[in-house]
Protein backbone atom coordinates (compact mmCIF):
# COMPACT_ATOMS: atom_id res chain seq x y z
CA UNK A 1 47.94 31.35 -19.33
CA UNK A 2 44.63 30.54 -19.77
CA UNK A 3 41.36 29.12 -17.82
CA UNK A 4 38.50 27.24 -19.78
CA UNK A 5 36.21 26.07 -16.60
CA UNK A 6 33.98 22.88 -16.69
CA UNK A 7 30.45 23.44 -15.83
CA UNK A 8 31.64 20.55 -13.38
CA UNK A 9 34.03 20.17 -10.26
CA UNK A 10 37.12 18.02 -10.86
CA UNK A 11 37.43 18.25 -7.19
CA UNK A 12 35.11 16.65 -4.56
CA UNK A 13 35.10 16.67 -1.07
CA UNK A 14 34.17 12.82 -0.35
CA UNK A 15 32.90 13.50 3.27
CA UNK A 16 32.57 16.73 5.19
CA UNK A 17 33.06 14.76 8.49
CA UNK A 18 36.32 13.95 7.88
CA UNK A 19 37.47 17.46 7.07
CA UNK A 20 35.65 18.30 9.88
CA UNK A 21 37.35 15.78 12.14
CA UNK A 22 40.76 16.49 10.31
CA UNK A 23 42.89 18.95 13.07
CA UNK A 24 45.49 20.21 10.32
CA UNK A 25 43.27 20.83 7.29
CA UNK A 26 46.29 21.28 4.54
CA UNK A 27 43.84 21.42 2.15
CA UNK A 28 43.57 25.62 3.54
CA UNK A 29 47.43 26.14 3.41
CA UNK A 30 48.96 24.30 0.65
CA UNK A 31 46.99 25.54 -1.83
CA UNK A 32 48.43 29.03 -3.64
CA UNK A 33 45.27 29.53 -5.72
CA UNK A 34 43.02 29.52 -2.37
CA UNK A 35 41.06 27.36 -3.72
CA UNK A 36 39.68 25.75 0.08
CA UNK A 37 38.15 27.69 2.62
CA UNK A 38 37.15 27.14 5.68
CA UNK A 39 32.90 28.31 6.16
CA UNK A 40 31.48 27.34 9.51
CA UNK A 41 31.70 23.83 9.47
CA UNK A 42 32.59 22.79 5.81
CA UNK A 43 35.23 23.01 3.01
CA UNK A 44 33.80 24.78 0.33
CA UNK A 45 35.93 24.33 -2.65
CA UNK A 46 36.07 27.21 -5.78
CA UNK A 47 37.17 24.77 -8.32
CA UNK A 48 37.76 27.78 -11.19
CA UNK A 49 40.41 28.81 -9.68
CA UNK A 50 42.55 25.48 -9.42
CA UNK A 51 46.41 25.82 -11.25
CA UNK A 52 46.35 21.53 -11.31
CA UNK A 53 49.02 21.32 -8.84
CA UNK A 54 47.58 18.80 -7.17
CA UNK A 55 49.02 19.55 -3.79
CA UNK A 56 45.63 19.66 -2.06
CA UNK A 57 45.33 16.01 -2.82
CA UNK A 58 48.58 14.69 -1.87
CA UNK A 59 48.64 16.98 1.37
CA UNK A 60 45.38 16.13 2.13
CA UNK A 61 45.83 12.02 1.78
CA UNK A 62 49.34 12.32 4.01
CA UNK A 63 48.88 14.64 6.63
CA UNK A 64 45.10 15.45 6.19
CA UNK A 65 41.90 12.35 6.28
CA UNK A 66 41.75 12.05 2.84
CA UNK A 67 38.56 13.91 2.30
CA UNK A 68 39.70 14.96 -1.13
CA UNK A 69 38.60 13.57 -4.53
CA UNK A 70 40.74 15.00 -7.26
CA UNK A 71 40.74 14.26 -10.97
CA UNK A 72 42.08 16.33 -13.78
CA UNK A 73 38.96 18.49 -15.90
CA UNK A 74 37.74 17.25 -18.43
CA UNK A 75 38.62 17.45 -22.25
CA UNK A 76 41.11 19.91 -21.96
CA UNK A 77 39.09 22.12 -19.65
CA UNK A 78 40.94 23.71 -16.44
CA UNK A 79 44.23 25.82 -16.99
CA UNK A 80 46.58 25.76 -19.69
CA UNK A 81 49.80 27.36 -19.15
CA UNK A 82 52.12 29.00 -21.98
CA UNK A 83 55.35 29.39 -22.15
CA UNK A 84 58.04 32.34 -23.96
């Protein structure tokens, strides 16, 4: 496996106040590369470490405020995964 960051986020958080409004945040507990924390009274969000599960997103627009902005990297930036 291999990562190949863009300089940019492919994940956004749209609007603090709704994460900071939201009483379950998913976002912090779905995710298994950690990529949310929790800091005082925001998300903060460590893109480079995303696998492109996408669970954040759907957890976060079904049980969460839908805060989160997710879009796959782009041009082939982000993980790529190898298999045998």
């Amino acid at each position: 496996d291999k990562w190949d960051w863009d300089s940019q986020s492919h994940i956004v958080i749209s609007d603090n106040e709704l994460c900071v409004k939201c009483e379950q945040k998913p976002c912090l507990r779905v995710c298994p590369a950690k990529v949310y924390t929790w800091e005082k009274d925001h998300i903060a969000v460590n893109y480079e470490g995303c696998l492109e599960l996408r669970a954040c997103y759907i957890a976060c627009h079904q049980f969460g405020n839908g805060a989160i902005v997710w879009k796959y990297p782009n041009g082939g930036k982000g993980v790529v995964f190898s298999y045998g």
